[in-house]
C-alpha atoms as a PDB file:
ATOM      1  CA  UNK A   1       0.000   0.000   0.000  1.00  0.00           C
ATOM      2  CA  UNK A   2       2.939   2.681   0.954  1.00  0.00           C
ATOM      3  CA  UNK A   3       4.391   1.297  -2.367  1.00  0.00           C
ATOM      4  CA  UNK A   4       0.935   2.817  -4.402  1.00  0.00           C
ATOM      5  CA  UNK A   5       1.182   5.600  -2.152  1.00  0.00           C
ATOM      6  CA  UNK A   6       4.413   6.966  -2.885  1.00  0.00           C
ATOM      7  CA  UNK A   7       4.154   6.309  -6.591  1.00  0.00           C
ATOM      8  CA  UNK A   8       1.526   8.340  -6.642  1.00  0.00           C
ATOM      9  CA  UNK A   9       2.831  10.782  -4.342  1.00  0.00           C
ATOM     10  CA  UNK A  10       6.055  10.688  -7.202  1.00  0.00           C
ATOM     11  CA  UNK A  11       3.340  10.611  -9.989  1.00  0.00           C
ATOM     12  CA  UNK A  12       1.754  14.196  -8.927  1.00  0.00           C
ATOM     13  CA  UNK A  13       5.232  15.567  -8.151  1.00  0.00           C
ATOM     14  CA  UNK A  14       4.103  16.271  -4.586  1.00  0.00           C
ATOM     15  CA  UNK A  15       7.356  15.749  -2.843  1.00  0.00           C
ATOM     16  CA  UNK A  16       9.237  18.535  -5.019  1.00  0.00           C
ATOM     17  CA  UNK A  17       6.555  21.751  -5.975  1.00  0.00           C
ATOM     18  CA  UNK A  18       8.806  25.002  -6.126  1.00  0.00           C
ATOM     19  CA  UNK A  19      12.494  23.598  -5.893  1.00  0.00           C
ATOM     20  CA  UNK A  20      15.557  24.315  -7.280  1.00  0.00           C
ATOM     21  CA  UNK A  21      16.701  21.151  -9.684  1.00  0.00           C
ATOM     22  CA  UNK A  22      19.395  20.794  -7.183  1.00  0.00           C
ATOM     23  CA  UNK A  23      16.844  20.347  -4.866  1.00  0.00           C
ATOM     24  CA  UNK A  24      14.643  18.127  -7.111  1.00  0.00           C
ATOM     25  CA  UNK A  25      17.575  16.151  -7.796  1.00  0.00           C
ATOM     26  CA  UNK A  26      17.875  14.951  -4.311  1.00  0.00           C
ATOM     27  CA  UNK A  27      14.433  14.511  -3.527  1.00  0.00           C
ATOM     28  CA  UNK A  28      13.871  12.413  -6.621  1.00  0.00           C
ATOM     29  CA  UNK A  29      17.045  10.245  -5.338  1.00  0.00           C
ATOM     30  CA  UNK A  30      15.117   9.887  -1.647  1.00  0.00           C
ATOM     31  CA  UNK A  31      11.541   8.968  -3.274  1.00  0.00           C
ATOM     32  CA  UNK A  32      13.272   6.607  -5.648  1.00  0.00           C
ATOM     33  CA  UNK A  33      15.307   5.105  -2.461  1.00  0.00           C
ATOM     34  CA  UNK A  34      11.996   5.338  -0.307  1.00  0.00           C
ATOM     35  CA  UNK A  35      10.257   3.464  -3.688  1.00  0.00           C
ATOM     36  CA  UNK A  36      13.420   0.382  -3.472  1.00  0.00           C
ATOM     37  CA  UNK A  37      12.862  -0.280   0.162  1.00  0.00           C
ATOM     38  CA  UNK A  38       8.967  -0.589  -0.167  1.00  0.00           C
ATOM     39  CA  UNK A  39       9.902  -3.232  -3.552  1.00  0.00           C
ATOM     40  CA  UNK A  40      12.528  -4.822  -1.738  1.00  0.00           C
ATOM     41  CA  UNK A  41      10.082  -5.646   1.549  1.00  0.00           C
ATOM     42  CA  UNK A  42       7.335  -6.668  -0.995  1.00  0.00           C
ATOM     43  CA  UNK A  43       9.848  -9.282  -2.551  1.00  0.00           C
ATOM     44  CA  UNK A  44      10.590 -10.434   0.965  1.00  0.00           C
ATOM     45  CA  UNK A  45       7.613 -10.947   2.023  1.00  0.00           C
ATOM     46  CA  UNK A  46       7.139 -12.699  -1.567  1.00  0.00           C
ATOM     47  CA  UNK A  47      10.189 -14.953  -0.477  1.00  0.00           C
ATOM     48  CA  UNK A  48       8.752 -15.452   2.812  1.00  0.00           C
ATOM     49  CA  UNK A  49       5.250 -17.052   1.969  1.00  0.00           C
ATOM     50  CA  UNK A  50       6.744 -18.707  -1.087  1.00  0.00           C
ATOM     51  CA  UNK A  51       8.998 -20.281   1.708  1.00  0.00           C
ATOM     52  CA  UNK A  52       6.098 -21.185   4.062  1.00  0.00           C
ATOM     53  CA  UNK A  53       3.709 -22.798   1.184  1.00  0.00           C
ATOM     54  CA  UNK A  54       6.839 -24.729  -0.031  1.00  0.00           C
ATOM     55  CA  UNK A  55       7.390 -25.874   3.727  1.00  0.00           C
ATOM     56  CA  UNK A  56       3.483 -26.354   4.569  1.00  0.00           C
ATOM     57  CA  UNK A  57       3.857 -28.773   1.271  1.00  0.00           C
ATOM     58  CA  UNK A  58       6.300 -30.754   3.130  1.00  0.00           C
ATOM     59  CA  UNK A  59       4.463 -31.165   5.851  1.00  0.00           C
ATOM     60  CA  UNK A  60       1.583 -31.937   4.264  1.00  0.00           C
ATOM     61  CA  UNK A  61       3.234 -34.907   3.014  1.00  0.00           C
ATOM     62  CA  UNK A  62       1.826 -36.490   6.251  1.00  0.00           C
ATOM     63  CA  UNK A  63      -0.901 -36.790   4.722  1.00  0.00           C
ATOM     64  CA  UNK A  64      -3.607 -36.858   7.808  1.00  0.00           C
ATOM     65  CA  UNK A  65      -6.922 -39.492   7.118  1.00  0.00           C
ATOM     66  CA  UNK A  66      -9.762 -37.347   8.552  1.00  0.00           C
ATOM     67  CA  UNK A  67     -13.382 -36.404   8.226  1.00  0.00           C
ATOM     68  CA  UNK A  68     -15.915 -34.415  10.319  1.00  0.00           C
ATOM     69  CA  UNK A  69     -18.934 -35.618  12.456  1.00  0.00           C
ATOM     70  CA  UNK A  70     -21.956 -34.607  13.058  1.00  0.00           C
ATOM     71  CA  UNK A  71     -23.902 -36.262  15.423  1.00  0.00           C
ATOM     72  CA  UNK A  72     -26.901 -34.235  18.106  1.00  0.00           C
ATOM     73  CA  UNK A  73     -25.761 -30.818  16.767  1.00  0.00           C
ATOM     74  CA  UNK A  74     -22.188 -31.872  18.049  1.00  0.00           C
ATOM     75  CA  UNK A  75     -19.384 -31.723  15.999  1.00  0.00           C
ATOM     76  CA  UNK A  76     -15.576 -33.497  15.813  1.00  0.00           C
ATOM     77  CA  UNK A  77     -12.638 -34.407  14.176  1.00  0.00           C
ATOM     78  CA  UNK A  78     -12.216 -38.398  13.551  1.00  0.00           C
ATOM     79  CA  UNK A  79      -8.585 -39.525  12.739  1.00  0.00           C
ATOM     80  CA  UNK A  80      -8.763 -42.468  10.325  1.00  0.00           C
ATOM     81  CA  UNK A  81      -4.941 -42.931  10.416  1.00  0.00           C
ATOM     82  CA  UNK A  82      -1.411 -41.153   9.108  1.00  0.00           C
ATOM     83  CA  UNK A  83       0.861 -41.683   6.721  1.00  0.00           C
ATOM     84  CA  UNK A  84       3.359 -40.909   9.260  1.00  0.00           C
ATOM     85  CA  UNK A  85       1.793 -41.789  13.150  1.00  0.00           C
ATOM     86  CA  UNK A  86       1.643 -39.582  15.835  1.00  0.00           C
ATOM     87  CA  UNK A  87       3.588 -39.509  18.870  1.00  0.00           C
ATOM     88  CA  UNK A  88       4.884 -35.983  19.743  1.00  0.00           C
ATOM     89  CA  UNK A  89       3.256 -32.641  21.149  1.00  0.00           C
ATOM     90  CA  UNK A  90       3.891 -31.237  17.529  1.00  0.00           C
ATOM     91  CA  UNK A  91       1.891 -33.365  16.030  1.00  0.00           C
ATOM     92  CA  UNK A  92      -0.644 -32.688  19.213  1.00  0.00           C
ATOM     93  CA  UNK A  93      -0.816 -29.689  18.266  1.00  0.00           C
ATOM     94  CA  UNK A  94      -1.211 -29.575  14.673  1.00  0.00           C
ATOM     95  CA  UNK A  95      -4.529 -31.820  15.813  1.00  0.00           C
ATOM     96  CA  UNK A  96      -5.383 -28.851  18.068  1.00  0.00           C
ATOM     97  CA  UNK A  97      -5.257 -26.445  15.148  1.00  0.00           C
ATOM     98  CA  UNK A  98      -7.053 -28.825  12.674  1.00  0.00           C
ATOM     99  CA  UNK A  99     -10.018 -28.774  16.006  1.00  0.00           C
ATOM    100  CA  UNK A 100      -9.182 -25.061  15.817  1.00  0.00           C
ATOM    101  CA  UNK A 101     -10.029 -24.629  11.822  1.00  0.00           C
ATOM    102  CA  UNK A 102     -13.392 -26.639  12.102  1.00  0.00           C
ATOM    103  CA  UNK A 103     -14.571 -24.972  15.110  1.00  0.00           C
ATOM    104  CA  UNK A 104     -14.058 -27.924  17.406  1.00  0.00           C
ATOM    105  CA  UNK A 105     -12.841 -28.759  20.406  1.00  0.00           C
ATOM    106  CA  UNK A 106     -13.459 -32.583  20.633  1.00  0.00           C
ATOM    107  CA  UNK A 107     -11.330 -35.318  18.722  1.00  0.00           C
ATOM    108  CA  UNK A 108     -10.996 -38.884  18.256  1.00  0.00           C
ATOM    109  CA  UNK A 109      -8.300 -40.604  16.976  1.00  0.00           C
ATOM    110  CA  UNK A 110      -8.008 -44.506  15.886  1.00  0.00           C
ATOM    111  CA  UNK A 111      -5.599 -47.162  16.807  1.00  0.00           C
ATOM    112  CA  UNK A 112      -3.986 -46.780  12.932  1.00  0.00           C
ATOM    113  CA  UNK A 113      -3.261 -43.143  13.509  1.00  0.00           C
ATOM    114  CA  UNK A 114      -0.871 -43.726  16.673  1.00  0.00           C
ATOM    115  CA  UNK A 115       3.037 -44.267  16.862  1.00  0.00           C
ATOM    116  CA  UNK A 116       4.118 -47.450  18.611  1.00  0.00           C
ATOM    117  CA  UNK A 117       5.933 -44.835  21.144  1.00  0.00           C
ATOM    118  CA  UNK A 118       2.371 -43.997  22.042  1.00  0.00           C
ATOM    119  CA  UNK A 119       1.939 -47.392  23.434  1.00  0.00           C
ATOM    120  CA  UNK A 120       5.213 -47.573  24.953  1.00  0.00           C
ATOM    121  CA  UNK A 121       4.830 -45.464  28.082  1.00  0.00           C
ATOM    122  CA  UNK A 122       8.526 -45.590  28.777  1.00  0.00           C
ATOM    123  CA  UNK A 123       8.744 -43.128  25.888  1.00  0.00           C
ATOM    124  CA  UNK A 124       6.377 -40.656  27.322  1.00  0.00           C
ATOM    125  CA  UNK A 125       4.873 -40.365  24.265  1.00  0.00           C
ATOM    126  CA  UNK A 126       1.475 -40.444  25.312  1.00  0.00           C
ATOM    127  CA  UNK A 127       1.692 -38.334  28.731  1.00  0.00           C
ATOM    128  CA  UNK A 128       2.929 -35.580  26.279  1.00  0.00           C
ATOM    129  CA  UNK A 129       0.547 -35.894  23.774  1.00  0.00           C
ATOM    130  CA  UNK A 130      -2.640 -36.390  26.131  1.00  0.00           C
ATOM    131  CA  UNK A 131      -1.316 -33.386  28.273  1.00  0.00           C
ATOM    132  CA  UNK A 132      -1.514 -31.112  25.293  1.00  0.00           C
ATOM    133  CA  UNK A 133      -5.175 -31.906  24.526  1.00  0.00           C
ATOM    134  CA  UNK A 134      -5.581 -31.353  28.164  1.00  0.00           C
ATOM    135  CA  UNK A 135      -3.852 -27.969  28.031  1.00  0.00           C
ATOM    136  CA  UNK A 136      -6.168 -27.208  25.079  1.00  0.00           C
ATOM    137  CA  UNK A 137      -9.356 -28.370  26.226  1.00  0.00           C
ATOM    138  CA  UNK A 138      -9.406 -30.655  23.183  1.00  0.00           C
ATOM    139  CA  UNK A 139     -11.812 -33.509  24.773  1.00  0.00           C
ATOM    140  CA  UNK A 140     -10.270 -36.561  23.239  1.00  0.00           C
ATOM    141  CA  UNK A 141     -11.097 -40.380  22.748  1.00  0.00           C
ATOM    142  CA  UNK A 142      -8.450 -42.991  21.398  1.00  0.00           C
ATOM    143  CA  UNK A 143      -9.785 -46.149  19.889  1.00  0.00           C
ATOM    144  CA  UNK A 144      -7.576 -48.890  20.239  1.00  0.00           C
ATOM    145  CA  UNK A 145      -8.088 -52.367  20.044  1.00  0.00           C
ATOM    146  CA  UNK A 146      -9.034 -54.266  23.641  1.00  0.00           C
ATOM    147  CA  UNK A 147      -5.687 -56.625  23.178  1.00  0.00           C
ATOM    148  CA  UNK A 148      -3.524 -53.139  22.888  1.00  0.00           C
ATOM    149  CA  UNK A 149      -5.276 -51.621  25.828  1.00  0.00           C
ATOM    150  CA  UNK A 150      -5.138 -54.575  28.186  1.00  0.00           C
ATOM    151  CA  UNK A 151      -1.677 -54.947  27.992  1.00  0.00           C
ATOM    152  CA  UNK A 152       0.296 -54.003  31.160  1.00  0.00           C
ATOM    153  CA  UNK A 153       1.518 -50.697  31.752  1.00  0.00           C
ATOM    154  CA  UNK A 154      -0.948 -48.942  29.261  1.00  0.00           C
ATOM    155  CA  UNK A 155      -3.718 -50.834  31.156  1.00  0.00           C
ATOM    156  CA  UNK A 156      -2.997 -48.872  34.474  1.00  0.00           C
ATOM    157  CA  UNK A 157      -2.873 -45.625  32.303  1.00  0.00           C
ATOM    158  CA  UNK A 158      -6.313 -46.444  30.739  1.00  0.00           C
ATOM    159  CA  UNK A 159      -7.797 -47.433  33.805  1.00  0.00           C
ATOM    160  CA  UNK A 160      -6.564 -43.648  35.443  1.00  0.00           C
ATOM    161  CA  UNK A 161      -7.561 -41.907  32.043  1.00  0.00           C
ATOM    162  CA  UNK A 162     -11.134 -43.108  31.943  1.00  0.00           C
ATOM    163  CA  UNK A 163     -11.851 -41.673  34.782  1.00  0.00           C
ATOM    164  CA  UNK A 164     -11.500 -37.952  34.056  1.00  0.00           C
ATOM    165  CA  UNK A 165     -13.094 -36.022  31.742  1.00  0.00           C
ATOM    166  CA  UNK A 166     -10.521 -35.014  29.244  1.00  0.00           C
ATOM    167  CA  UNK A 167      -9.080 -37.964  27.505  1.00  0.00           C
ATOM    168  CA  UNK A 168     -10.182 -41.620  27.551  1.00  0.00           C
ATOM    169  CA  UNK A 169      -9.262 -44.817  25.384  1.00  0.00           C
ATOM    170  CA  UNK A 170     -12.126 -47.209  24.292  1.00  0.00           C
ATOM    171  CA  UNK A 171     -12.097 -50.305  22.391  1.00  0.00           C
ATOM    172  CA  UNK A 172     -14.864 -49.810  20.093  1.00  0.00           C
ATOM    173  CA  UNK A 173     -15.588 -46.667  18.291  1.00  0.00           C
ATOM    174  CA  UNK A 174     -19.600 -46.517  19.026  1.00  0.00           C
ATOM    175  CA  UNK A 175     -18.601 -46.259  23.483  1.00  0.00           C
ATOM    176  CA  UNK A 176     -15.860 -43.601  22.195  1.00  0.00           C
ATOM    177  CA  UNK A 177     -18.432 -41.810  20.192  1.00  0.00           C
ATOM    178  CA  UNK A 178     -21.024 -41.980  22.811  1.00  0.00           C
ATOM    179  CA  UNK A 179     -18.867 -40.854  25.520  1.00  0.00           C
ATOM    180  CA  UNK A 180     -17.345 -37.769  22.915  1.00  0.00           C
ATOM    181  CA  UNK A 181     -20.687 -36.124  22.520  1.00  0.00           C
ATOM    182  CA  UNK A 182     -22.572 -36.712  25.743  1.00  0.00           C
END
């Protein structure tokens, strides 16, 4: 916009009514400098998003299974599975802003979408993760098969889980779902 603006201020010969040439001189040479820093900040900022959408194409080569629910005038985000699984707060929170862009704050994500580190609670994989969502107020279900759940340590964790309000683990997807939108 300043660009336009001092074109046009160039254009009408604003900056330089009654001067000498010497005078003109000079403030031609300012406008003209004044002119190359507004171009030069508009080619950054060209660089910069040219930069970004080149990077966001990167990252969407995760390429996230997904689709939105309706059920009762309540809606979330269900996560089929990903081409690469989750299992850090990054990827948390790139599920928080996906909840964030459909105007959402509840979530549930399958078995097929989860790293193996998510399972392994020595990794603390899942603490991180599930204390995101927490920090977020994302209300989120996991649905992972009964044979994955009951197994030790992760047992313990989904026994503790199911108890609050934030995040619990279910083996089928219809108790996730009816626990998500009650």
């Amino acid at each position: 916009m300043q660009l336009v603006i001092q074109e046009e201020m160039i254009r009408r010969e604003t900056l330089s009514p009654n001067r000498t040439s010497r005078e003109s001189l000079i403030w031609d040479m300012i406008s003209e400098n004044i002119l190359s820093s507004y171009r030069n900040e508009l080619n950054w900022i060209q660089k910069t998003r040219n930069k970004l959408a080149d990077n966001q194409l990167r990252k969407e080569n995760n390429i996230l299974n997904y689709q939105i629910r309706k059920i009762d005038n309540k809606k979330y985000i269900e996560i089929i599975s990903s081409s690469k699984p989750l299992n850090t707060e990054n990827d948390a929170l790139d599920l928080i802003a996906l909840c964030s862009e459909h105007n959402t704050n509840i979530l549930m994500i399958h078995y097929a979408a989860l790293s193996e580190d998510f399972f392994n609670l020595k990794t603390k994989a899942a603490g991180n993760i599930i204390q995101k969502f927490i920090n977020y107020c994302i209300k989120t279900v996991a649905v992972v098969p009964g044979e994955i759940i009951q197994k030790g340590r992760l047992k313990e964790m989904t026994l503790e889980t199911n108890k609050g309000n934030h995040f619990r683990m279910y083996e089928n997807k219809e108790k996730a779902e009816k626990w998500l939108i009650q």
